[in-house]
PDB file of N, CA and C in Angstrom:
ATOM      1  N   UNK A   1     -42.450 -37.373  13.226  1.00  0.00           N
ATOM      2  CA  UNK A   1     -41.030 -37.139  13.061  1.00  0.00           C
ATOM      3  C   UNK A   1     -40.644 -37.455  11.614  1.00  0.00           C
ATOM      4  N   UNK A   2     -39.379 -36.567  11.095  1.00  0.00           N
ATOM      5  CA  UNK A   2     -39.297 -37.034   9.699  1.00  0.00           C
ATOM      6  C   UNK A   2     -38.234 -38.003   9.585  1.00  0.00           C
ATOM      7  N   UNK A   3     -38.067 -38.551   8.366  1.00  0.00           N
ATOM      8  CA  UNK A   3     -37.102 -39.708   8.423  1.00  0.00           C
ATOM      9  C   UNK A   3     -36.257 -39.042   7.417  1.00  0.00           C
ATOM     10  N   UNK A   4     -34.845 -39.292   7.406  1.00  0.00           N
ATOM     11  CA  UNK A   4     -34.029 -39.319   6.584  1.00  0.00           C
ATOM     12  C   UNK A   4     -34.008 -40.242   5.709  1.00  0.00           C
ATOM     13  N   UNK A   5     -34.059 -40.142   4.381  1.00  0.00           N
ATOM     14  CA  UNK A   5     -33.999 -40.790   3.533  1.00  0.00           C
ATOM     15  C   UNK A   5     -33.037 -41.477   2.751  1.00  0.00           C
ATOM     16  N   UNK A   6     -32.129 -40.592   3.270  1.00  0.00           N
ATOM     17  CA  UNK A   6     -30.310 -41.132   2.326  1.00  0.00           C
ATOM     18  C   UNK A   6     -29.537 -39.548   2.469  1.00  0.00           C
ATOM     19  N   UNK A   7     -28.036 -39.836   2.617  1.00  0.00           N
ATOM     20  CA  UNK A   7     -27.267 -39.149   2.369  1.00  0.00           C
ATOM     21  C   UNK A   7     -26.588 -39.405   0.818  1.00  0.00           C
ATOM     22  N   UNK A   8     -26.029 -38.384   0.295  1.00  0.00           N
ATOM     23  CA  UNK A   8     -25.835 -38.374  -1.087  1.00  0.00           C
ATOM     24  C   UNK A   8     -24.258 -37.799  -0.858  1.00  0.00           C
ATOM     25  N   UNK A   9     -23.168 -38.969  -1.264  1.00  0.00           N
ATOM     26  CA  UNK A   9     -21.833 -37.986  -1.644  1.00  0.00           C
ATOM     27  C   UNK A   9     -21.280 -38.239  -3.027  1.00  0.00           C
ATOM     28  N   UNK A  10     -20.538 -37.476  -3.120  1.00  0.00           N
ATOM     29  CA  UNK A  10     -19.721 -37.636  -4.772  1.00  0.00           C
ATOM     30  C   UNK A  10     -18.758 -38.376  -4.736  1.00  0.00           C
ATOM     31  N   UNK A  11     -18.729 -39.106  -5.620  1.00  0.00           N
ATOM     32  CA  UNK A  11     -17.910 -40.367  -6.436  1.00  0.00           C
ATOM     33  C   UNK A  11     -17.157 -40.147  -7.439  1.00  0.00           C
ATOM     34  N   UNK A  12     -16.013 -40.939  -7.932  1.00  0.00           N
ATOM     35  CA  UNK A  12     -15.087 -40.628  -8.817  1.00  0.00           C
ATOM     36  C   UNK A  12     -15.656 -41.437  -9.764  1.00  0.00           C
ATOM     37  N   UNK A  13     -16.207 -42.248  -9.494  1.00  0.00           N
ATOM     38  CA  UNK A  13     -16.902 -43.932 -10.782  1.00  0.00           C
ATOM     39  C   UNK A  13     -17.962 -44.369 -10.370  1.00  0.00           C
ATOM     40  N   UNK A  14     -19.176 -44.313 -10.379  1.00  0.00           N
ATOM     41  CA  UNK A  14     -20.191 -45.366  -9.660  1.00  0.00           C
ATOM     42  C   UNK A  14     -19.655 -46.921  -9.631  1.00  0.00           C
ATOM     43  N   UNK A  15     -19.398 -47.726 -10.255  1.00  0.00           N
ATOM     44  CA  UNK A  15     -19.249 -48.849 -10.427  1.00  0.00           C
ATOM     45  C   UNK A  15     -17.899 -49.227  -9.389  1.00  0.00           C
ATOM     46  N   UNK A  16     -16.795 -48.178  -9.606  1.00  0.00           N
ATOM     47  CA  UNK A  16     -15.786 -48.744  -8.770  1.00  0.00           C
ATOM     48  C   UNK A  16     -16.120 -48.069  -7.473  1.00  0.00           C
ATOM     49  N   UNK A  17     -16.957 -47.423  -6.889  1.00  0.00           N
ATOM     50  CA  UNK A  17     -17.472 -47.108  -5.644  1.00  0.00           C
ATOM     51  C   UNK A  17     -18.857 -48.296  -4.692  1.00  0.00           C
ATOM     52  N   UNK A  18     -19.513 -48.561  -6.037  1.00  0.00           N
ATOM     53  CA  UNK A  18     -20.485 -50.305  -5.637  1.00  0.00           C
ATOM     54  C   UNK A  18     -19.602 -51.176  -5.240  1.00  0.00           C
ATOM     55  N   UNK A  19     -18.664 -51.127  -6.032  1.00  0.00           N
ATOM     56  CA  UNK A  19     -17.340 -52.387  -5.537  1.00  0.00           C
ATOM     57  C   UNK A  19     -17.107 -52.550  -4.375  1.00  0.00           C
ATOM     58  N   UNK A  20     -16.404 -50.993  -3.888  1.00  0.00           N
ATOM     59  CA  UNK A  20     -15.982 -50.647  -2.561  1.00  0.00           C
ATOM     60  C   UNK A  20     -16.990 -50.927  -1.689  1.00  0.00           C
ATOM     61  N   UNK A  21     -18.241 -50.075  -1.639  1.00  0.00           N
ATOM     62  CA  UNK A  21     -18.627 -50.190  -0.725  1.00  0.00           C
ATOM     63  C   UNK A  21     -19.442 -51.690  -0.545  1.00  0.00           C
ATOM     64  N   UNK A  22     -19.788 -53.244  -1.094  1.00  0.00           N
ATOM     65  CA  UNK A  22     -20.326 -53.588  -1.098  1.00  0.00           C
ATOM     66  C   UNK A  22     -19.506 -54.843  -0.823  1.00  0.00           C
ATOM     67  N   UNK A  23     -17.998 -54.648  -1.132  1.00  0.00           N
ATOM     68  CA  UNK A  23     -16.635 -55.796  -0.624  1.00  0.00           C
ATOM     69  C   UNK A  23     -16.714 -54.841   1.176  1.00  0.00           C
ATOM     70  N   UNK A  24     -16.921 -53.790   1.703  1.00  0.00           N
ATOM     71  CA  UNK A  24     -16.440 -53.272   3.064  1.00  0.00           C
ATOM     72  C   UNK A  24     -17.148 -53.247   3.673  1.00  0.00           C
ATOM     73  N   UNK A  25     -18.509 -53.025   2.911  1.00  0.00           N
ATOM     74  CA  UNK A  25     -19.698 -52.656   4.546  1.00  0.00           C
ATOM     75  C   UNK A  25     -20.912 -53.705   3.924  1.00  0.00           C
ATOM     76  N   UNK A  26     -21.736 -53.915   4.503  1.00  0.00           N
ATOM     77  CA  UNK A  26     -23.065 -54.850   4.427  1.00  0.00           C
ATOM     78  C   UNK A  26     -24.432 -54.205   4.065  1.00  0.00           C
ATOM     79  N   UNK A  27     -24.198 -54.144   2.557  1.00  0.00           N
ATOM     80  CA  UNK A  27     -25.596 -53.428   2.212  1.00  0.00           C
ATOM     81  C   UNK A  27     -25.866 -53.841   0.829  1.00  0.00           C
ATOM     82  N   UNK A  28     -26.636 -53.591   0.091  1.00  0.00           N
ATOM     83  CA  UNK A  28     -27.538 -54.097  -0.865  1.00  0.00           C
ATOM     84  C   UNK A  28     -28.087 -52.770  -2.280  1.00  0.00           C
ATOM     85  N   UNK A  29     -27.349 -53.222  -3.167  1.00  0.00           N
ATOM     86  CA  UNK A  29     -27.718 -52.023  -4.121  1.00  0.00           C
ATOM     87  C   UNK A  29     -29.729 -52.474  -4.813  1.00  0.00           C
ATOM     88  N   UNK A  30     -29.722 -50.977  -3.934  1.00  0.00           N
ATOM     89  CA  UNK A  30     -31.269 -50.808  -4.552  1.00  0.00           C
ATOM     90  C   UNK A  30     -31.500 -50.221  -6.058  1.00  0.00           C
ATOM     91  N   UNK A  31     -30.471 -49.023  -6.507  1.00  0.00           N
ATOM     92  CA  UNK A  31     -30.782 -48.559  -7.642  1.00  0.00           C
ATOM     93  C   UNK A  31     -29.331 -48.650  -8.289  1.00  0.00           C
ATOM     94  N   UNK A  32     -29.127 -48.608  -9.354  1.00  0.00           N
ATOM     95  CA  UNK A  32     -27.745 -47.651 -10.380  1.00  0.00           C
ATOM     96  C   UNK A  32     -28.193 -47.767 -11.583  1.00  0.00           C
ATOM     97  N   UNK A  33     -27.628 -46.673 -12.163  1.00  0.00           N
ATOM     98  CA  UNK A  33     -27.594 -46.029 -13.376  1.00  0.00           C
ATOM     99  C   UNK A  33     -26.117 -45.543 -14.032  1.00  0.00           C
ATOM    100  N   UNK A  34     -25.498 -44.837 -14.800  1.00  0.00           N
ATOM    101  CA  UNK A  34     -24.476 -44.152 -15.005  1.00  0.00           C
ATOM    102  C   UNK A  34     -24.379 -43.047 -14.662  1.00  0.00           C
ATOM    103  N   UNK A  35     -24.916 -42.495 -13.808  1.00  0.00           N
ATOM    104  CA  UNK A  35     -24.689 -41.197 -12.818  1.00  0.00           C
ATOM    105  C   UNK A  35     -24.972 -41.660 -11.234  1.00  0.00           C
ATOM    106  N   UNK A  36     -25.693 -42.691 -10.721  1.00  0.00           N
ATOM    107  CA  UNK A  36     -25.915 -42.601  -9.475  1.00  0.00           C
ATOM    108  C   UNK A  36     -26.372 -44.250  -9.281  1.00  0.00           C
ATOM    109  N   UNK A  37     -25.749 -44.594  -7.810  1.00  0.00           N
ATOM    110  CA  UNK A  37     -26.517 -45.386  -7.328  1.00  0.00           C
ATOM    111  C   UNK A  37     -27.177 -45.410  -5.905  1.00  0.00           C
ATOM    112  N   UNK A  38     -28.286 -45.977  -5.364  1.00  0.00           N
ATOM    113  CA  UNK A  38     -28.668 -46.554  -3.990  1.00  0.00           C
ATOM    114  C   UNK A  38     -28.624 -47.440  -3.059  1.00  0.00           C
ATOM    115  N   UNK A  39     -27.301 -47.043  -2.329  1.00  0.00           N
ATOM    116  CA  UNK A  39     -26.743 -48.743  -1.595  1.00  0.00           C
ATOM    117  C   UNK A  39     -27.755 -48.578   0.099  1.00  0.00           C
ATOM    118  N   UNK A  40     -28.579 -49.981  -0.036  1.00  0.00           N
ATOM    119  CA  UNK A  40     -29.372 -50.254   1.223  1.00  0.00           C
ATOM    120  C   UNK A  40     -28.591 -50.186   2.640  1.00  0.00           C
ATOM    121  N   UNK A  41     -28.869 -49.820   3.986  1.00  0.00           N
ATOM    122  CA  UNK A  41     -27.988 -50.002   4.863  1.00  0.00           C
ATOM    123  C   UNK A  41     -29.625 -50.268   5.661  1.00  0.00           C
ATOM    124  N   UNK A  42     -29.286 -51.124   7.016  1.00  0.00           N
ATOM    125  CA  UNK A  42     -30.359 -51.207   8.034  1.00  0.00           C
ATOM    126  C   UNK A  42     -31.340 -50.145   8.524  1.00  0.00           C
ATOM    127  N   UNK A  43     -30.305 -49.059   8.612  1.00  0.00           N
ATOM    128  CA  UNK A  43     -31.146 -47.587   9.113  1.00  0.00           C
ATOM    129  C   UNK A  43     -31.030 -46.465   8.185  1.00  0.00           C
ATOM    130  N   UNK A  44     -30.303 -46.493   7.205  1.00  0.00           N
ATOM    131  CA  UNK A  44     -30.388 -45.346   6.230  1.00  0.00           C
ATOM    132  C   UNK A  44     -29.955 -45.994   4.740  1.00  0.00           C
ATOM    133  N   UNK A  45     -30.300 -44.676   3.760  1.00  0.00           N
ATOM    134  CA  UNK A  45     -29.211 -45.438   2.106  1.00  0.00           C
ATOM    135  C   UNK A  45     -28.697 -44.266   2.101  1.00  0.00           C
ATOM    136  N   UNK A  46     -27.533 -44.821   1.372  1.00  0.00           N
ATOM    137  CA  UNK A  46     -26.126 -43.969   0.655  1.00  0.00           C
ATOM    138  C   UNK A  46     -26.506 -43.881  -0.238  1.00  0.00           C
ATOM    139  N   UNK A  47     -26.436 -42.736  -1.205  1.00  0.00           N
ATOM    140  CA  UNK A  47     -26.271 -42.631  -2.744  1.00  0.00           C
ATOM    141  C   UNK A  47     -25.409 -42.056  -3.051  1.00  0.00           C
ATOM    142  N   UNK A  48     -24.927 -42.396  -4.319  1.00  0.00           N
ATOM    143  CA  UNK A  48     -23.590 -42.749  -4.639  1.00  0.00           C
ATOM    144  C   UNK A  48     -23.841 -41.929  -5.400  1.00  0.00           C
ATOM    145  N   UNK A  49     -23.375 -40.487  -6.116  1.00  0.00           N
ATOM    146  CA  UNK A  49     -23.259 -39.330  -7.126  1.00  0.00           C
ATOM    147  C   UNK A  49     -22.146 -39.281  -8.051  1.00  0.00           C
ATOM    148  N   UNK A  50     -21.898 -39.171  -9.695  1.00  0.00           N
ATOM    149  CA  UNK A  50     -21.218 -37.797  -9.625  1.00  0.00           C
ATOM    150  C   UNK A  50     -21.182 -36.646  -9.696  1.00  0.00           C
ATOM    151  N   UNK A  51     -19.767 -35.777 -10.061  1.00  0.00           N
ATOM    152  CA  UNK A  51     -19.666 -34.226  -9.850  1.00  0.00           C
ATOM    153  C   UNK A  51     -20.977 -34.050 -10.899  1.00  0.00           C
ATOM    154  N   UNK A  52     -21.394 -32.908 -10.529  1.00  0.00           N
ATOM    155  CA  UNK A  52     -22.126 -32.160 -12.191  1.00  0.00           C
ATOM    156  C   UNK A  52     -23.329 -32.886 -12.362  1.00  0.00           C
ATOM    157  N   UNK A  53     -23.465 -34.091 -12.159  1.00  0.00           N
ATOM    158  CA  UNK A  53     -24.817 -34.885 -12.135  1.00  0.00           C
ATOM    159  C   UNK A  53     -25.995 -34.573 -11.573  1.00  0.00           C
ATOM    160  N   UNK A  54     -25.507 -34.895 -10.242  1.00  0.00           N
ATOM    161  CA  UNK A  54     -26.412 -34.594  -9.068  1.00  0.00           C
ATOM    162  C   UNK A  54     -25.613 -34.239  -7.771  1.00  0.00           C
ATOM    163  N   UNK A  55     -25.994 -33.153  -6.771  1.00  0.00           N
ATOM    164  CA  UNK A  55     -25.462 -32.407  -6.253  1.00  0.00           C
ATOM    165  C   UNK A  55     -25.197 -33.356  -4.754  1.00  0.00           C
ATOM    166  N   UNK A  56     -24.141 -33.735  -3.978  1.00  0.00           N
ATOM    167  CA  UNK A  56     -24.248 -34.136  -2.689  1.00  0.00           C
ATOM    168  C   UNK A  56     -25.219 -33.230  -1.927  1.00  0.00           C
ATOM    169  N   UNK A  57     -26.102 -34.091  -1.047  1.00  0.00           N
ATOM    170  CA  UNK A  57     -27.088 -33.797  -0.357  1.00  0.00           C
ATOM    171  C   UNK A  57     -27.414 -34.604   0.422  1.00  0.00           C
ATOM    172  N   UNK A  58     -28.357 -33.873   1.627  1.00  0.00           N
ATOM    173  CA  UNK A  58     -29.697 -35.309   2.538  1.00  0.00           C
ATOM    174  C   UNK A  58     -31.081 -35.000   1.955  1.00  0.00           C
ATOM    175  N   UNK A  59     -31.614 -36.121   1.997  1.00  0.00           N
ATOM    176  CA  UNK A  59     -32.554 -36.280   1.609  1.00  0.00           C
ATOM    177  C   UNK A  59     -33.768 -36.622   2.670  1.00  0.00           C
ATOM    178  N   UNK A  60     -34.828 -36.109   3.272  1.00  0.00           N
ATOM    179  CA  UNK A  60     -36.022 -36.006   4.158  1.00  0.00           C
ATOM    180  C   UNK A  60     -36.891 -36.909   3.100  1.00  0.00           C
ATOM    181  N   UNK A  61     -37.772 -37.832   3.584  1.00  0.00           N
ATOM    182  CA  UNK A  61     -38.997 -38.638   3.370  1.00  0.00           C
ATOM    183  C   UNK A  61     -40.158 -37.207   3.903  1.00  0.00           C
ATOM    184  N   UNK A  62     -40.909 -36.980   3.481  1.00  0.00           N
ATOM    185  CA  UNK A  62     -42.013 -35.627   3.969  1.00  0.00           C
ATOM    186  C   UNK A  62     -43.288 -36.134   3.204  1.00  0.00           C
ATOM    187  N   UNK A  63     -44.467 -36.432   4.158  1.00  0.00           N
ATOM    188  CA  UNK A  63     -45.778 -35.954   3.184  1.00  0.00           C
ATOM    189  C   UNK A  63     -46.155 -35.214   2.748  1.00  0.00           C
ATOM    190  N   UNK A  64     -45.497 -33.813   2.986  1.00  0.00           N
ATOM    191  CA  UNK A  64     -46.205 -32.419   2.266  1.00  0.00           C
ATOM    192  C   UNK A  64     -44.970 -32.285   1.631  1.00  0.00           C
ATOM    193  N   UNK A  65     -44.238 -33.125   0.865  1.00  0.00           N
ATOM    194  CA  UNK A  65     -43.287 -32.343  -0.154  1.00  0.00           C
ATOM    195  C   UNK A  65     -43.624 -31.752  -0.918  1.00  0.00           C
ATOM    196  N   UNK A  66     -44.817 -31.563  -1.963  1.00  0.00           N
ATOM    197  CA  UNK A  66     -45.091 -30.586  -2.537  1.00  0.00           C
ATOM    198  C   UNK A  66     -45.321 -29.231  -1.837  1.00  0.00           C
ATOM    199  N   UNK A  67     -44.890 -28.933  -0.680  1.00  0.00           N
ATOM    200  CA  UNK A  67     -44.892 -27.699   0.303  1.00  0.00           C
ATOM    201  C   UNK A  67     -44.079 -27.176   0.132  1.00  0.00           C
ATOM    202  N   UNK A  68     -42.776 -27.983  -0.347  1.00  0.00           N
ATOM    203  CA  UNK A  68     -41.246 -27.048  -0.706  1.00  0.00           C
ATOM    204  C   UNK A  68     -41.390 -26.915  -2.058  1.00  0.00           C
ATOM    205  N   UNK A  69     -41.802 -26.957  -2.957  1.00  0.00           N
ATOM    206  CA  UNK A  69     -41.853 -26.615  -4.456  1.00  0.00           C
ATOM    207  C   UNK A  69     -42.375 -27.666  -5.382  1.00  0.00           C
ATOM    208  N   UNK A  70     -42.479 -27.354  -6.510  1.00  0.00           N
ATOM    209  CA  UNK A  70     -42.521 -28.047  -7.383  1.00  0.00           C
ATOM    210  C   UNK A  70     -41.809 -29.714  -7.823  1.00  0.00           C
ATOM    211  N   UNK A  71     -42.593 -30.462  -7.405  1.00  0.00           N
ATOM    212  CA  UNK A  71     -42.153 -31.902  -7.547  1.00  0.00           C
ATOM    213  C   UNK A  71     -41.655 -32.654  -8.679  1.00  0.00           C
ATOM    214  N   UNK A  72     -39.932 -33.476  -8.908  1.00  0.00           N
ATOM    215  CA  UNK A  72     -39.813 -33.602 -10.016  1.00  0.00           C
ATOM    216  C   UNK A  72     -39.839 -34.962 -10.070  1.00  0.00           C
ATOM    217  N   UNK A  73     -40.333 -36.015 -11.257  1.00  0.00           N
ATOM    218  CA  UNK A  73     -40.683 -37.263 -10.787  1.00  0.00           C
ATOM    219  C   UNK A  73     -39.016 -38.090 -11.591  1.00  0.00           C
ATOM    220  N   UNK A  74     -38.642 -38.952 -10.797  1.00  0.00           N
ATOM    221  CA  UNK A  74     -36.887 -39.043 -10.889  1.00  0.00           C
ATOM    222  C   UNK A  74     -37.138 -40.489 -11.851  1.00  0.00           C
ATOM    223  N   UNK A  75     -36.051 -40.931 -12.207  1.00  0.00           N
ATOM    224  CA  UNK A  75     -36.205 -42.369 -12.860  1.00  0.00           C
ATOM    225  C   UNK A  75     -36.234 -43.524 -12.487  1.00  0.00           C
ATOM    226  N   UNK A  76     -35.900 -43.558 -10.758  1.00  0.00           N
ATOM    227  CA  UNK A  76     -36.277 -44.537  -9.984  1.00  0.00           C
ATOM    228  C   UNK A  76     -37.541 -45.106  -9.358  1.00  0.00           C
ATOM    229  N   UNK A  77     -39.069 -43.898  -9.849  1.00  0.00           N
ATOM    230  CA  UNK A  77     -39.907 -43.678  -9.765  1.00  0.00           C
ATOM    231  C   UNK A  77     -40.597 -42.612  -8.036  1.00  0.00           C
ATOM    232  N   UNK A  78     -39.413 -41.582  -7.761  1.00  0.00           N
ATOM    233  CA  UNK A  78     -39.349 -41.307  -6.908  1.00  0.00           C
ATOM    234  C   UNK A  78     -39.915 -39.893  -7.538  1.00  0.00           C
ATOM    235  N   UNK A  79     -40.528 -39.030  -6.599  1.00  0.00           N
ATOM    236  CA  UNK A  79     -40.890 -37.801  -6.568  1.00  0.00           C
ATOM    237  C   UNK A  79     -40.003 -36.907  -5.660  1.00  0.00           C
ATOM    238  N   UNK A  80     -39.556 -35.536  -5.901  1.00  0.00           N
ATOM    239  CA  UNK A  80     -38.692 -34.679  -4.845  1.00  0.00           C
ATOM    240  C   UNK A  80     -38.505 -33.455  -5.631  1.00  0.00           C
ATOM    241  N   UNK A  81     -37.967 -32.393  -4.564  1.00  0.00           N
ATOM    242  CA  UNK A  81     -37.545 -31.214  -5.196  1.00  0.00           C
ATOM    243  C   UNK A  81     -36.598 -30.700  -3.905  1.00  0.00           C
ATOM    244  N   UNK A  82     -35.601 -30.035  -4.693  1.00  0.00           N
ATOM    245  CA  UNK A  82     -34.698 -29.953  -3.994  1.00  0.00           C
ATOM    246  C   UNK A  82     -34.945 -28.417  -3.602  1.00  0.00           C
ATOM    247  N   UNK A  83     -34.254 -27.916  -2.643  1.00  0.00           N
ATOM    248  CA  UNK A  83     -34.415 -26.504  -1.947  1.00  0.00           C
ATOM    249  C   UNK A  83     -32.604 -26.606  -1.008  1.00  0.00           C
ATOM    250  N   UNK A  84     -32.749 -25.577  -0.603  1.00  0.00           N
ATOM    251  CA  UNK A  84     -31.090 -25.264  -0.002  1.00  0.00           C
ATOM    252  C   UNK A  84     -31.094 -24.764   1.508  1.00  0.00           C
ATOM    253  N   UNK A  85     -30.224 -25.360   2.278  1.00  0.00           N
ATOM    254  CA  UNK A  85     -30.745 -24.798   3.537  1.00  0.00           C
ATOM    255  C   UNK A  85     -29.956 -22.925   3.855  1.00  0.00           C
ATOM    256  N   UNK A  86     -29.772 -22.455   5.371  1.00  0.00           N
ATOM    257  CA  UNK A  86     -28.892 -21.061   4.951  1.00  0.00           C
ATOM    258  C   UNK A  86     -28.126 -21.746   4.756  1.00  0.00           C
ATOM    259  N   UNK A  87     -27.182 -22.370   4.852  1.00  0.00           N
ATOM    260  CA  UNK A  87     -26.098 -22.651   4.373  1.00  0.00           C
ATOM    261  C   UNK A  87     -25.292 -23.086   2.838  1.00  0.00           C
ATOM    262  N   UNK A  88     -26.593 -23.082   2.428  1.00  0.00           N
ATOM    263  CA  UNK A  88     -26.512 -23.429   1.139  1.00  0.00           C
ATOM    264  C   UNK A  88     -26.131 -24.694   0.855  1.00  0.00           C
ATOM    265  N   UNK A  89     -26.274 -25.460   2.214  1.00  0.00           N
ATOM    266  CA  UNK A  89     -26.361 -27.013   1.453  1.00  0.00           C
ATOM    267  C   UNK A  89     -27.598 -27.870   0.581  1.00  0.00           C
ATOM    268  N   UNK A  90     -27.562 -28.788  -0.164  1.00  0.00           N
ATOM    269  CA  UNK A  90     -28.467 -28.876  -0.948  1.00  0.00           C
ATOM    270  C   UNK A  90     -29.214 -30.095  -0.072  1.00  0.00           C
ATOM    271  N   UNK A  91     -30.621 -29.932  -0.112  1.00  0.00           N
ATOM    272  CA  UNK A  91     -31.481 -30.706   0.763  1.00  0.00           C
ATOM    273  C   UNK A  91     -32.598 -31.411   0.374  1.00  0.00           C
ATOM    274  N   UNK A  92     -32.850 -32.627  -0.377  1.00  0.00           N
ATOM    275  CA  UNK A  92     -33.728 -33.107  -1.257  1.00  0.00           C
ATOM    276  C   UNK A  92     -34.737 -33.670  -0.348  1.00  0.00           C
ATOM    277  N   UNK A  93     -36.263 -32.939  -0.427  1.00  0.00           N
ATOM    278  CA  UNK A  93     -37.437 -33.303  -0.022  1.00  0.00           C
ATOM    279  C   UNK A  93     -38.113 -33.906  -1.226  1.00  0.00           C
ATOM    280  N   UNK A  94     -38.282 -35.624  -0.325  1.00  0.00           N
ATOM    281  CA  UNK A  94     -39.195 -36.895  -1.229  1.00  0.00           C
ATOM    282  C   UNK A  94     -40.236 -36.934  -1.020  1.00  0.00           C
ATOM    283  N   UNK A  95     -41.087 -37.392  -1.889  1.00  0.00           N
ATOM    284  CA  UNK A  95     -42.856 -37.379  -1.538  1.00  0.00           C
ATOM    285  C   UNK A  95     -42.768 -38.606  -0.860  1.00  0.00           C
ATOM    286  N   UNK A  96     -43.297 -38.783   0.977  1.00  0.00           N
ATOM    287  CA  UNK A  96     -43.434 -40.352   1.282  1.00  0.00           C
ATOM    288  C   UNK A  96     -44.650 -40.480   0.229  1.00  0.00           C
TER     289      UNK A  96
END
């Protein structure tokens, strides 16, 4: 079975969105940068986007991610490539 890896939505500020979410709900920042961060939750992570940066998306954990394309290696030391479903939502496959 595959695992979800994180949902991804867009943010107005990273920093004043860590605030929020980390004074309201119970989780643990794994990554940030000035475009994005990774807030820990028990069963899934949030990542925190903005517009134009990086696109809201879900993200699949997959061992054959290099099956959907060309793998890009990210700065968190993560591997993925993104592909679109019909709907044209954007759907980021990670190398487990």
């Amino acid at each position: 079975m595959d695992k979800i890896h994180h949902i991804a939505i867009e943010v107005k500020n990273i920093q004043d969105s860590i605030d929020w979410y980390t004074s309201n709900t119970k989780c643990q920042i794994s990554y940030q940068d000035d475009t994005w961060a990774l807030l820990n939750y028990d069963n899934i992570s949030l990542a925190l986007v903005l517009p134009n940066m990086h696109p809201p998306h879900i993200a699949f954990e997959k061992t054959n991610a290099e099956d959907y394309g060309k793998l890009k290696k990210h700065r968190d030391g993560t591997s993925s490539v993104y592909i679109n479903d019909p709907s044209n939502n954007s759907v980021e496959i990670l190398k487990k």
